[in-house]
Each structure stands twice: as structure tokens, then as C-alpha cells.
Protein backbone atom coordinates (compact mmCIF):
# COMPACT_ATOMS: atom_id res chain seq x y z
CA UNK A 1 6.50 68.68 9.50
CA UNK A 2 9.78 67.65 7.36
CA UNK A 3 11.39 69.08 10.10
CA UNK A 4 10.58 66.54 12.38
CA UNK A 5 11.55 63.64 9.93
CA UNK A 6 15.43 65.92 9.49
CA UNK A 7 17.61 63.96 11.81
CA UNK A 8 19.96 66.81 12.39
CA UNK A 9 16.33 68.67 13.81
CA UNK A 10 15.74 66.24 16.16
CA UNK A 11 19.12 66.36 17.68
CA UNK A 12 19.21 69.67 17.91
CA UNK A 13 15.82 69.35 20.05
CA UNK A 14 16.06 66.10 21.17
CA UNK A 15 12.93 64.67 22.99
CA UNK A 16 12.22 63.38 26.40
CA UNK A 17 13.92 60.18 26.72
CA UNK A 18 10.96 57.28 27.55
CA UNK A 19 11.02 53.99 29.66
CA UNK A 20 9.78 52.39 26.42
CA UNK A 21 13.84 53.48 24.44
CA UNK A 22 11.49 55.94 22.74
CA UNK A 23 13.07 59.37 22.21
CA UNK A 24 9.56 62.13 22.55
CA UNK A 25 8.36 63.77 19.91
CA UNK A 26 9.61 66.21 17.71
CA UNK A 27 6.72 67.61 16.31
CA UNK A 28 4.51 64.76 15.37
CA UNK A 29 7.96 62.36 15.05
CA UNK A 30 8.98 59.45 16.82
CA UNK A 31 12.79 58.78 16.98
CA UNK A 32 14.00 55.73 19.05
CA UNK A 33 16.23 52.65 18.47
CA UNK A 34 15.54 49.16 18.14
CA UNK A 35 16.76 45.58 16.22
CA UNK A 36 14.83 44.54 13.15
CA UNK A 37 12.88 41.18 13.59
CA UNK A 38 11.55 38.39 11.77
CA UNK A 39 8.06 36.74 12.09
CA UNK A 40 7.74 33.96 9.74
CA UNK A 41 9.52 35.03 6.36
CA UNK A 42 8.72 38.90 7.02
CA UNK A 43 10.94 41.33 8.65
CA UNK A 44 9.63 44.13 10.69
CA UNK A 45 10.54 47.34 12.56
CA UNK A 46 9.43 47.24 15.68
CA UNK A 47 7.54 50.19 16.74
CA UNK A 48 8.18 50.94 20.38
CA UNK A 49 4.88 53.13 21.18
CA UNK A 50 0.99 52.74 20.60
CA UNK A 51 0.08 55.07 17.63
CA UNK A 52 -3.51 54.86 18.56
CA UNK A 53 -2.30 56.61 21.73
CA UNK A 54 0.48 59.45 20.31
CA UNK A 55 -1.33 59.96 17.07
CA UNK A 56 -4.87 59.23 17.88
CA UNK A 57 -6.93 56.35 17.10
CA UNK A 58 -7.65 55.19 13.50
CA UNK A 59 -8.03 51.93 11.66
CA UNK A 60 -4.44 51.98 10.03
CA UNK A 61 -1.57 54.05 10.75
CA UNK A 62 0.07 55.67 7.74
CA UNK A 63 3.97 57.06 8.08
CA UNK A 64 6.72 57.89 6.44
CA UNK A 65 9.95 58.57 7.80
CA UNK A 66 13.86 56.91 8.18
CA UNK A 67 15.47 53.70 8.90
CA UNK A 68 19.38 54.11 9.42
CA UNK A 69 18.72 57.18 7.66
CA UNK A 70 17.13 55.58 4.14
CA UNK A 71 13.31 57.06 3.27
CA UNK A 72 10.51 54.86 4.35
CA UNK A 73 6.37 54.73 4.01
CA UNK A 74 4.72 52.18 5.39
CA UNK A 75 1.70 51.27 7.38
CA UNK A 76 2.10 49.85 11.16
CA UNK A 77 0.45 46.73 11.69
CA UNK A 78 -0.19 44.71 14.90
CA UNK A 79 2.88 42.49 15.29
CA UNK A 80 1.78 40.11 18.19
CA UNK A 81 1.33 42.05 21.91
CA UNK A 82 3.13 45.11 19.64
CA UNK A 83 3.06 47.03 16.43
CA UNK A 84 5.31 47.35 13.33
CA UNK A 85 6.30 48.11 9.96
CA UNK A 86 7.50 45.36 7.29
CA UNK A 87 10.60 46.16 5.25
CA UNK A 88 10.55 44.02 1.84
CA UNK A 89 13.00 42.30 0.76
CA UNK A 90 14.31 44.74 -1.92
CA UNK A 91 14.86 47.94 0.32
CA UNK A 92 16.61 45.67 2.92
CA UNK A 93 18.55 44.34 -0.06
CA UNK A 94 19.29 47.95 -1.26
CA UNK A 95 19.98 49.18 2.32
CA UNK A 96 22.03 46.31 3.57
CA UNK A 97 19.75 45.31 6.22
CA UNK A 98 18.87 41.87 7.59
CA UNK A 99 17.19 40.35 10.83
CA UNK A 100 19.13 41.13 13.73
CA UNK A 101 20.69 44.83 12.47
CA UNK A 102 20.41 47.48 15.24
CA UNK A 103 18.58 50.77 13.71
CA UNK A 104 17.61 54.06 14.22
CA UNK A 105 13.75 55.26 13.50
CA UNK A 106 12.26 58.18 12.74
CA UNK A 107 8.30 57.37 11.88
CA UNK A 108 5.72 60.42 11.73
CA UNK A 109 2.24 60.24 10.52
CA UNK A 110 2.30 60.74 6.28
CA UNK A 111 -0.42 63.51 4.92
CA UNK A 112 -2.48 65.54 6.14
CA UNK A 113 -3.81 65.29 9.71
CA UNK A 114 -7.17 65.72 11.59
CA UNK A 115 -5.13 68.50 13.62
CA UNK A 116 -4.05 69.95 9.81
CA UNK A 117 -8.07 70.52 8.38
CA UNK A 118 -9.84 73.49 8.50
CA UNK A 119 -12.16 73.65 10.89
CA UNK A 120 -15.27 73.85 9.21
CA UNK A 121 -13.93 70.48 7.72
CA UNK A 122 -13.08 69.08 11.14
CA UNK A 123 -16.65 69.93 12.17
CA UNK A 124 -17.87 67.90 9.46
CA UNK A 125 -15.52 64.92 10.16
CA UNK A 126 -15.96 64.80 13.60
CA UNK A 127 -20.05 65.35 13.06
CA UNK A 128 -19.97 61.81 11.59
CA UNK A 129 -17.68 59.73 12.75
CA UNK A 130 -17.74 56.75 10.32
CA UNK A 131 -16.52 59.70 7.64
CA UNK A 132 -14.28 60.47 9.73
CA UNK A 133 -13.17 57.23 10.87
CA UNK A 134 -12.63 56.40 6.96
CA UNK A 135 -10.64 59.74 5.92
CA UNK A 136 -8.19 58.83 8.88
CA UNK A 137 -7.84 55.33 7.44
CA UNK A 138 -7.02 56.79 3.82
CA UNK A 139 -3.54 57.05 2.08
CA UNK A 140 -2.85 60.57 2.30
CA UNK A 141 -2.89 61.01 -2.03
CA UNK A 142 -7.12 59.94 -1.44
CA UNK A 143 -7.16 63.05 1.94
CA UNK A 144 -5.32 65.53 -0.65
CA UNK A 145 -7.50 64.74 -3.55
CA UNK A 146 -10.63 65.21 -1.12
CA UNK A 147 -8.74 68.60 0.51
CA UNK A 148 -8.00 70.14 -2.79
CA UNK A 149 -11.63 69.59 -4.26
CA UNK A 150 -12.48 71.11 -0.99
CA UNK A 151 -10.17 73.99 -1.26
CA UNK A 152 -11.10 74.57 -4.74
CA UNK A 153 -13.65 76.95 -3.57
CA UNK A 154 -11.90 79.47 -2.13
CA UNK A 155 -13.73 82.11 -4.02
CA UNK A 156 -17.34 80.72 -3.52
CA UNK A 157 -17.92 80.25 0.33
CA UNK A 158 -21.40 79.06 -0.20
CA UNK A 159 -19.96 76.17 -2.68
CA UNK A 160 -17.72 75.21 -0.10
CA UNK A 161 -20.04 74.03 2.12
CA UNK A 162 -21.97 71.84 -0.39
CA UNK A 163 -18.35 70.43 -1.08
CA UNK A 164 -17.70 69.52 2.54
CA UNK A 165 -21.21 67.85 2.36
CA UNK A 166 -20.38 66.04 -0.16
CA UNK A 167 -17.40 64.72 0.38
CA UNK A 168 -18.11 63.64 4.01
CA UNK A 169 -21.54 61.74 2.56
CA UNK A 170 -18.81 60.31 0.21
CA UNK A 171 -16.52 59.25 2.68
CA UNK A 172 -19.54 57.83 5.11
CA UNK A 173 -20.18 55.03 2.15
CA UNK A 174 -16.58 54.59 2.17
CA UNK A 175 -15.80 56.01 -1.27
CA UNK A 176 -12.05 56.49 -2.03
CA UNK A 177 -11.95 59.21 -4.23
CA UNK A 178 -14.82 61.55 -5.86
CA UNK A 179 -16.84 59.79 -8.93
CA UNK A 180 -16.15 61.20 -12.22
CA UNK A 181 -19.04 62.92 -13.67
């Protein structure tokens, strides 16, 4: 997947040029150009595609990616009839960046994916959709916390399901991260 976010990968396989100035995919990656803008005192990127459509619908849209080639994460918000990510004033600052700047993007979805489980574990997510629904929301550090206790089992099948139980009851009553015991 850091392959898609390289830009010397996605030149070397560029994507299918779009009518929306969106270069395709590379991988799960979105390259395209665009101008910053400001709404109000916040500056945004504006993102030039529906992520509910190329990534799937969920309640927020986690990514990380590039911005005139300096490392961003972010989460795309609804920006009027559009979407896009705020810049804060300090990594503008740092990157030289202001209202107006023409920029290349790079944005893919950050963590681990629906596409990415296991399947037993994308039975059990898509079995109950609110679970589901809510691991798609999380910040991938909450996913990888819930994948590793899953994965922690790779020696006891018959504990792994319990674990997949449990963590998709967790997730249906919207819990963040396992309890401590």
C-alpha cells in the first residue's frame, strides 16, 4: 500500500486520467491536482472524488498521504456540495502553503481495510452492520489494537472465534478499544 502513496510509483503507473482532474487509482491512491481554499478561517484541500464511492461508504474517511510532497493524515469532511481535508495552520506554516497555492495530492485510505481482514472477521463485520459500520469509522491505531487481539490466537482456533465475538459485540455498543480486565 506505501507503494501507492510513493510518487515516483504512481508515475511510473500513472492512472486513468478523469473528467473530475482526478488521476485513477494506484492501488487504493488518489493522485490529482487542485488549489487550496479557504472557508471561513480554515483552509482545506479539496478532494476531487466521493470517497463513499472509491473507498466505500463509512461515517468518516481516514487517509494519509502527500501534499506537494510533505506527509499528511487527516480525515475528509463535507466541505459544502464537496469534500475535504483541513491543513492547520502550523503544517501550512512549516510547508509554505497558503490559500490560493496550486498542489499536488496523493490521499489513500490510512489502516487497515474491510478488503485487508480475514475473512472469518469480514463475516463477522459484515453479519452486523452497526459493528461494522463503527470499525470503518475508527482511527486505524483502535482497528490494529482490535486485529492484533484478534490475531493473538493464532495457535488456538477455537479462541479465535470467541475473540471475533467479542470484539464485534464490542464494537456494536460502540466501544473504542477492549476494557481492561
Amino acid at each position: 500500500m506505501l507503494r501507492a502513496l510513493d510518487p515516483t510509483a504512481s508515475e511510473r503507473r500513472p492512472g486513468l486520467p478523469t473528467s473530475s482532474g482526478v488521476t485513477g487509482p494506484t492501488d487504493r491512491g488518489q493522485r490529482y491536482d487542485t488549489t487550496l481554499v479557504g472557508v471561513g478561517r480554515r483552509v482545506y484541500v479539496p478532494v476531487l472524488f466521493d470517497p463513499d464511492r472509491v473507498w466505500g461508504t463509512k461515517p468518516q474517511h481516514h487517509v494519509h498521504g502527500t501534499v506537494n510532497g510533505m506527509g499528511v493524515r487527516a480525515v475528509i469532511e463535507r466541505v459544502g456540495d464537496g469534500f475535504g481535508i483541513v491543513l492547520g495552520p502550523a503544517w501550512r506554516r512549516d510547508c509554505g502553503l497558503a490559500v490560493g497555492d496550486h498542489v499536488t495530492v496523493l490521499l489513500a485510505p490510512e489502516g487497515p481495510q474491510r478488503d485487508d481482514l480475514a475473512p472469518d472477521v469480514q463475516r463477522a463485520l459484515a453479519e452486523n452492520p452497526d459493528a461494522g459500520a463503527f470499525f470503518d469509522s475508527l482511527a486505524q491505531f483502535y482497528r490494529r489494537a482490535f486485529l492484533r487481539y484478534i490475531d493473538g490466537t493464532k495457535r488456538r482456533p477455537a479462541v479465535r472465534a470467541e475473540r471475533i465475538a467479542e470484539v464485534v459485540d464490542l464494537l456494536g455498543e460502540g466501544y473504542k478499544e477492549r476494557p481492561t480486565r
